[in-house]
N, C-alpha and C. Protein backbone atom coordinates (compact mmCIF):
# COMPACT_ATOMS: atom_id res chain seq x y z
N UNK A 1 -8.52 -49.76 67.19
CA UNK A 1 -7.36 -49.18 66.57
C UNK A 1 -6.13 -50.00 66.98
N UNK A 2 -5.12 -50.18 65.79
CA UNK A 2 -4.12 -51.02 66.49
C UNK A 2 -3.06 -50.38 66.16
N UNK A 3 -1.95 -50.60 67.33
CA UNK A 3 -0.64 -49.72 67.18
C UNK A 3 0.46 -50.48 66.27
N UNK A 4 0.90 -49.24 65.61
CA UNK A 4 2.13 -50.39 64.11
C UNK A 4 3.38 -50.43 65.52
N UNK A 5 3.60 -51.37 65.44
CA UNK A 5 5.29 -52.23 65.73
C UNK A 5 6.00 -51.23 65.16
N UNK A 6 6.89 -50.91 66.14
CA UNK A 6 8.54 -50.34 66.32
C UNK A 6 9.30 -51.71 64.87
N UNK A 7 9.89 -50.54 64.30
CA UNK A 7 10.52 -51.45 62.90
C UNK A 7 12.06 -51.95 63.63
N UNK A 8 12.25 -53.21 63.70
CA UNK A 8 13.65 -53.77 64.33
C UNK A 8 15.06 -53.46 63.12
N UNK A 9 16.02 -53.26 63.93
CA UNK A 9 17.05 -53.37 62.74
C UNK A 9 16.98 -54.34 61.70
N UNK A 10 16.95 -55.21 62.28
CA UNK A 10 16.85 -56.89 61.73
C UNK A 10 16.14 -56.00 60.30
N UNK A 11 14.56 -55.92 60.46
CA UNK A 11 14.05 -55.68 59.13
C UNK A 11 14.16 -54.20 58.38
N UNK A 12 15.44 -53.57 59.10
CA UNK A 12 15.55 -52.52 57.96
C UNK A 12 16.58 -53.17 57.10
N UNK A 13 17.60 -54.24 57.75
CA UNK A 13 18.57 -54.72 57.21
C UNK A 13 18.53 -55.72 55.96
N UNK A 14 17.01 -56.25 56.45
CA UNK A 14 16.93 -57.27 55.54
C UNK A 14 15.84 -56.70 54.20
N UNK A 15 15.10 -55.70 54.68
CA UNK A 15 14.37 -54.96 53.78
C UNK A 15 15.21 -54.28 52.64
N UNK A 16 16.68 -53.84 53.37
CA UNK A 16 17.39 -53.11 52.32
C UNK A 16 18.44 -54.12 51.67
N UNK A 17 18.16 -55.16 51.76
CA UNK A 17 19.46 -56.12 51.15
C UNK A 17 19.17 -56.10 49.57
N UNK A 18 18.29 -56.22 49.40
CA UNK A 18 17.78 -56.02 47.61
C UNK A 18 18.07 -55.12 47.18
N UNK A 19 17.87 -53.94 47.50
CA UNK A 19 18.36 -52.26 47.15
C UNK A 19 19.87 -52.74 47.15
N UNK A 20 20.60 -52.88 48.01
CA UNK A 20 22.10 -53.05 48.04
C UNK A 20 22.32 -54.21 46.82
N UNK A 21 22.02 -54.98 46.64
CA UNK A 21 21.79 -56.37 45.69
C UNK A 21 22.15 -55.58 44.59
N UNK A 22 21.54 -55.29 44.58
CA UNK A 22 20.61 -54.40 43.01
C UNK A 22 21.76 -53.27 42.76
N UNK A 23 22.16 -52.42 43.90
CA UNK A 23 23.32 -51.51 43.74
C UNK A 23 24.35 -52.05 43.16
N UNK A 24 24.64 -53.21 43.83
CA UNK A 24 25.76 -54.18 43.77
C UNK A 24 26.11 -54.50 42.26
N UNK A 25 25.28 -54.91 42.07
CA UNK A 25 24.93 -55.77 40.40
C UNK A 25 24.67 -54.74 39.40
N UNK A 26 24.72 -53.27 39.53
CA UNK A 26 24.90 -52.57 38.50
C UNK A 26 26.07 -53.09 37.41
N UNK A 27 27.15 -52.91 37.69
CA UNK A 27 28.18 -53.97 36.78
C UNK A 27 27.99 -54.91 36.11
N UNK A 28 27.85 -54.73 34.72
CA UNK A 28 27.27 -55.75 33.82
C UNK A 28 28.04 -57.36 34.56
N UNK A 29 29.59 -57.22 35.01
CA UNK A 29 29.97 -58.63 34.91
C UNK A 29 29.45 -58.93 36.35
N UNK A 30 29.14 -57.96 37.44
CA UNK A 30 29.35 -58.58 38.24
C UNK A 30 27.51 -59.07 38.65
N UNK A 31 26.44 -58.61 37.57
CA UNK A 31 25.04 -58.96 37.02
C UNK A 31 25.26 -60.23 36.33
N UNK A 32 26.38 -60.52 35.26
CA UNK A 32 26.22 -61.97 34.98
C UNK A 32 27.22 -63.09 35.79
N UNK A 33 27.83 -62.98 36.52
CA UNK A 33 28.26 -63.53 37.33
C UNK A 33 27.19 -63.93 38.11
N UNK A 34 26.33 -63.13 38.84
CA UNK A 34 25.43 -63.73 39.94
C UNK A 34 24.36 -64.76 38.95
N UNK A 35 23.65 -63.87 37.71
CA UNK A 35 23.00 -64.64 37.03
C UNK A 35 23.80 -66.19 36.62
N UNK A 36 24.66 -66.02 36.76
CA UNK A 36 25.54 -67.59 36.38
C UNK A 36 25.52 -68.53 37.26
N UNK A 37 25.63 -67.64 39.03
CA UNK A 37 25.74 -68.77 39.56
C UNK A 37 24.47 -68.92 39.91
N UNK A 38 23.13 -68.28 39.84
CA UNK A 38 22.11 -69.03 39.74
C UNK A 38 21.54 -69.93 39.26
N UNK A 39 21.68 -69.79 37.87
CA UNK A 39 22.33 -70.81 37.06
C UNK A 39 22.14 -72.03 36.93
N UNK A 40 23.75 -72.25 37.43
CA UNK A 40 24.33 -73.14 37.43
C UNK A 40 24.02 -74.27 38.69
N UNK A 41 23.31 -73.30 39.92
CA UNK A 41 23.58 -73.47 41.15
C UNK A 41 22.08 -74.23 41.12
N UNK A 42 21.02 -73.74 40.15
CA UNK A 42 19.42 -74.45 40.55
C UNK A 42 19.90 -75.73 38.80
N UNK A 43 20.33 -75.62 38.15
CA UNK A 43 20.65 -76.91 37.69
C UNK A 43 21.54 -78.06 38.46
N UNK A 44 22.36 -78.07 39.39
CA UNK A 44 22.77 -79.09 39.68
C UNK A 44 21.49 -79.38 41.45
N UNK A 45 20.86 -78.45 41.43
CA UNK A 45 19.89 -78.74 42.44
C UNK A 45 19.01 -79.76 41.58
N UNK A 46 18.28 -79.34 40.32
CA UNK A 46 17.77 -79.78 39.51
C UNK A 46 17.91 -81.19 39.48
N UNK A 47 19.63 -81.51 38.66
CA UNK A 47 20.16 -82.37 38.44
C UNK A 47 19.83 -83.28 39.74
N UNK A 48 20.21 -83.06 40.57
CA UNK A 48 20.68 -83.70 42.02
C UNK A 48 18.71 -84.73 42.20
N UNK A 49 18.11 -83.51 42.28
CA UNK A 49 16.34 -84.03 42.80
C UNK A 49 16.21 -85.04 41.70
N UNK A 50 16.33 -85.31 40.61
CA UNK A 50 15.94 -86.16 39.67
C UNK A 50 16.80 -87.65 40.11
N UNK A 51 18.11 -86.91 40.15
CA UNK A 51 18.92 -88.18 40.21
C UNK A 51 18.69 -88.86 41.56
N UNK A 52 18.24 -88.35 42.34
CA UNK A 52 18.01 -88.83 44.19
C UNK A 52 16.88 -89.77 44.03
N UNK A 53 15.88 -89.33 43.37
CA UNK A 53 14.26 -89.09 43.17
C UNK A 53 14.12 -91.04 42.01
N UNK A 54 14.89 -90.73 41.28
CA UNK A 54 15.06 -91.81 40.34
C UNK A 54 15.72 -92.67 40.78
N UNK A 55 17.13 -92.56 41.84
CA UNK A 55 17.86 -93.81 42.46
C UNK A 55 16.46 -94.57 43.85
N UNK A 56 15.89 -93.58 44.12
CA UNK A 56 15.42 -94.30 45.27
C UNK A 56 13.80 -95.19 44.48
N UNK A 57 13.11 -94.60 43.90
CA UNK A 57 12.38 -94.95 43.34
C UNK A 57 10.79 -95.65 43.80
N UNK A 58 10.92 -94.52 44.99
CA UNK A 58 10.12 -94.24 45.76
C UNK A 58 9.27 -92.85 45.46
N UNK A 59 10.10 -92.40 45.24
CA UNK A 59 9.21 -90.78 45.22
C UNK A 59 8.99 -90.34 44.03
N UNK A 60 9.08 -90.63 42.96
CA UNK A 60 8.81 -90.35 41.65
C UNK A 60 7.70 -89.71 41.71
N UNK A 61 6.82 -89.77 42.05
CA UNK A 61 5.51 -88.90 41.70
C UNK A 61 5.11 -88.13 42.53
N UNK A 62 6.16 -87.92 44.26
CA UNK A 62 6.27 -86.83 45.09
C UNK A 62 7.23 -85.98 44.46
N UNK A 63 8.00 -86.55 44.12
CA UNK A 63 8.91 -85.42 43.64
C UNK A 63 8.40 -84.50 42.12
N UNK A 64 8.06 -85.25 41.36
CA UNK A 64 7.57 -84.66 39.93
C UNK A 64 6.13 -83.52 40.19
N UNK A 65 5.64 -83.96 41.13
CA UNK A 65 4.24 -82.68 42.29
C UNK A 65 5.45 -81.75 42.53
N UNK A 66 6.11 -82.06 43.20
CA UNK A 66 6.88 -80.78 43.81
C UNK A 66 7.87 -80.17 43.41
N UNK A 67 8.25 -80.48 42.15
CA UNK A 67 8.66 -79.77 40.86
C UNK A 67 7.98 -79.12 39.77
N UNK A 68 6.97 -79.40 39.69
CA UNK A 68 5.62 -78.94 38.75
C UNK A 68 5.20 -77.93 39.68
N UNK A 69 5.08 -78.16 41.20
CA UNK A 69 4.42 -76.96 41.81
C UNK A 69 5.54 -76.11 42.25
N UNK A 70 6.72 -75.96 42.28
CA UNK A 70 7.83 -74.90 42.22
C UNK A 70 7.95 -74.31 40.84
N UNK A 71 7.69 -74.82 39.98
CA UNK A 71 7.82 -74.13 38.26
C UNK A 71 6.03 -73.67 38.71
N UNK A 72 5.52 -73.76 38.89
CA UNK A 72 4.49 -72.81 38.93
C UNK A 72 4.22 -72.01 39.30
N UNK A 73 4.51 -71.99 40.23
CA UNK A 73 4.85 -70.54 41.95
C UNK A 73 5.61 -69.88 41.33
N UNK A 74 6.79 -70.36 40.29
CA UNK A 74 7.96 -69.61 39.95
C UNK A 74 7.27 -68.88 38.49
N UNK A 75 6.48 -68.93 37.87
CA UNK A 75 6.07 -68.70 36.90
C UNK A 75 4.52 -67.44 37.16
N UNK A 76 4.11 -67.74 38.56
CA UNK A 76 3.69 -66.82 38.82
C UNK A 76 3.73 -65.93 39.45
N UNK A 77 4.99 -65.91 40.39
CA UNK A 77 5.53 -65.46 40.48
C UNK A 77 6.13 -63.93 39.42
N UNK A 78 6.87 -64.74 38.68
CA UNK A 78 7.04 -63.82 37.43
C UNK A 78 6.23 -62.94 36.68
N UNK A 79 4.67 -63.65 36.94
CA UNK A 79 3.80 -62.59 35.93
C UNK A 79 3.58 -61.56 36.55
N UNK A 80 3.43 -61.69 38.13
CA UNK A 80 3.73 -60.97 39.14
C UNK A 80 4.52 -59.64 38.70
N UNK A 81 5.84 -60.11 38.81
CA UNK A 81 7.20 -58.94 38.00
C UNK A 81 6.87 -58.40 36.77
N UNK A 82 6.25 -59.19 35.74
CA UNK A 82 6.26 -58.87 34.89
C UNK A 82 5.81 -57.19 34.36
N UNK A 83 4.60 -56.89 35.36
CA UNK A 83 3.54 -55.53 35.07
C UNK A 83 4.75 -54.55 34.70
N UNK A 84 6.09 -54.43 35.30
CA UNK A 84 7.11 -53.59 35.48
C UNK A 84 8.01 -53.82 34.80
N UNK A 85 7.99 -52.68 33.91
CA UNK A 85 8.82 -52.55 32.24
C UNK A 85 10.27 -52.43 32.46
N UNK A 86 10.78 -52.50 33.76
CA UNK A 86 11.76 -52.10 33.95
C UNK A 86 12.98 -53.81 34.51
N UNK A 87 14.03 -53.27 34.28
CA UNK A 87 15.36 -55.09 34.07
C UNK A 87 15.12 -55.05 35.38
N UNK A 88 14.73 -55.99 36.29
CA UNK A 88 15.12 -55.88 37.52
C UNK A 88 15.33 -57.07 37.59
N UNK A 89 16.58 -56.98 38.93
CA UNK A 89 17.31 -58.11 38.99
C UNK A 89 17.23 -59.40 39.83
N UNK A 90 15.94 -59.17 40.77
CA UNK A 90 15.01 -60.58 40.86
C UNK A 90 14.58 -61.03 40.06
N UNK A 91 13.68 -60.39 38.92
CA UNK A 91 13.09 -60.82 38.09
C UNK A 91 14.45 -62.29 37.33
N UNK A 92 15.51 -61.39 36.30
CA UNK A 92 16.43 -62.45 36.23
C UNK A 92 17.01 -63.51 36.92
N UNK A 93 17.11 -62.68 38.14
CA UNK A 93 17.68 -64.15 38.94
C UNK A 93 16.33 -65.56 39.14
N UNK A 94 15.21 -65.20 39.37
CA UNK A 94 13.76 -66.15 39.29
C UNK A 94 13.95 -66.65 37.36
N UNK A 95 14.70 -65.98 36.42
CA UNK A 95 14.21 -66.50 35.34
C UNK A 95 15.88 -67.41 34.99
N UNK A 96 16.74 -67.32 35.34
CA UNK A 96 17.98 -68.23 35.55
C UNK A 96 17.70 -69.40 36.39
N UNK A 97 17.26 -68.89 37.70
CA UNK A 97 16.70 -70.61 38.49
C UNK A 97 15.89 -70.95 37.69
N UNK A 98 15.08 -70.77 37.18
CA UNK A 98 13.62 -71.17 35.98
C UNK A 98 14.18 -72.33 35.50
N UNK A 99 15.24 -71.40 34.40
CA UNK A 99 15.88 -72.37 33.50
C UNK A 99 16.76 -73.44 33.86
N UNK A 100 17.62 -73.25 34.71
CA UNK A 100 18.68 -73.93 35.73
C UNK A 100 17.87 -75.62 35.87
N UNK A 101 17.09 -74.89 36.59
CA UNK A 101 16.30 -76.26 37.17
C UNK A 101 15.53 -76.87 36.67
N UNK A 102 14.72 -76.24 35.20
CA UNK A 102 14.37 -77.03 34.39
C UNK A 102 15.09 -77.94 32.98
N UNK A 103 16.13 -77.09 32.94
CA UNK A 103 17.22 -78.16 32.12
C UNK A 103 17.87 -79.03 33.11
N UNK A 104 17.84 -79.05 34.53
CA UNK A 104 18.21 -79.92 35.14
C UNK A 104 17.44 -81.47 34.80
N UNK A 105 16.57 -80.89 35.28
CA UNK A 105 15.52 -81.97 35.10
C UNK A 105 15.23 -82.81 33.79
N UNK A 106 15.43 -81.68 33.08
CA UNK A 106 15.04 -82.65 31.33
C UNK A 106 16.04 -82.94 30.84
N UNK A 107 17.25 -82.73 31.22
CA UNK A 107 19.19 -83.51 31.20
C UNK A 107 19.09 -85.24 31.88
N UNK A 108 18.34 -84.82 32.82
CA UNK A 108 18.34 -86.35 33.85
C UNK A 108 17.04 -87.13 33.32
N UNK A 109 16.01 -86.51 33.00
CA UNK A 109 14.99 -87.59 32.33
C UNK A 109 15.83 -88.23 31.36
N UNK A 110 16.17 -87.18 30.30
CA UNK A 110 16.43 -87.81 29.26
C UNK A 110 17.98 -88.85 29.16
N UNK A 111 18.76 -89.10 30.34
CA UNK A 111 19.29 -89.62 30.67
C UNK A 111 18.82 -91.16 30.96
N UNK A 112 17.61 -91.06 31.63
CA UNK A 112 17.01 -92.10 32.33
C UNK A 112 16.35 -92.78 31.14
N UNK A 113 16.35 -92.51 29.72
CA UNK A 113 15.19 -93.05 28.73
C UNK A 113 16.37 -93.91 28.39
């Protein structure tokens, strides 16, 4: 038989940050505001890995693995969310980085042609 662990503040604090998130972001603007700067914030990440990735020209095919395997995790991620009919606001924020960082990426390929 094993005894459950005493729950630390630490993880009631961090357990309830989503609930508060989520409280937070009831407000349509202040829901697309965050969705914006997700955004905006995994496209110039996007942007940035391609353009690093392509100046050095070394890692091209480490980096394109480890962008293919973050859009995948992120995609299953999602199907994950998906079972639940209901807007939730991880779900959007995982489908804004989605996009963010994949128009990052296909802005800077198609730059590079």
């Amino acid at each position: 038989m094993t005894a459950r662990l005493q729950t630390t503040r630490l993880q009631r604090t961090i357990g309830e940050a989503t609930a508060r998130l989520d409280l937070w972001a009831t407000n349509p603007w202040r829901r697309f505001s965050l969705l914006l700067i997700a955004l905006t914030g995994s496209f110039m990440i996007g942007n940035g890995v391609a353009s690093v990735s392509g100046a050095l020209n070394l890692m091209d095919p480490v980096a394109a693995m480890l962008s293919v395997g973050l859009m995948e995790v992120m995609v299953r991620v999602r199907r994950h969310w998906a079972k639940d009919r209901d807007s939730h606001l991880g779900r959007q924020l995982l489908d804004m980085t989605r996009f963010g960082l994949l128009y990052g990426l296909l802005l800077e390929g198609f730059k590079l042609l």
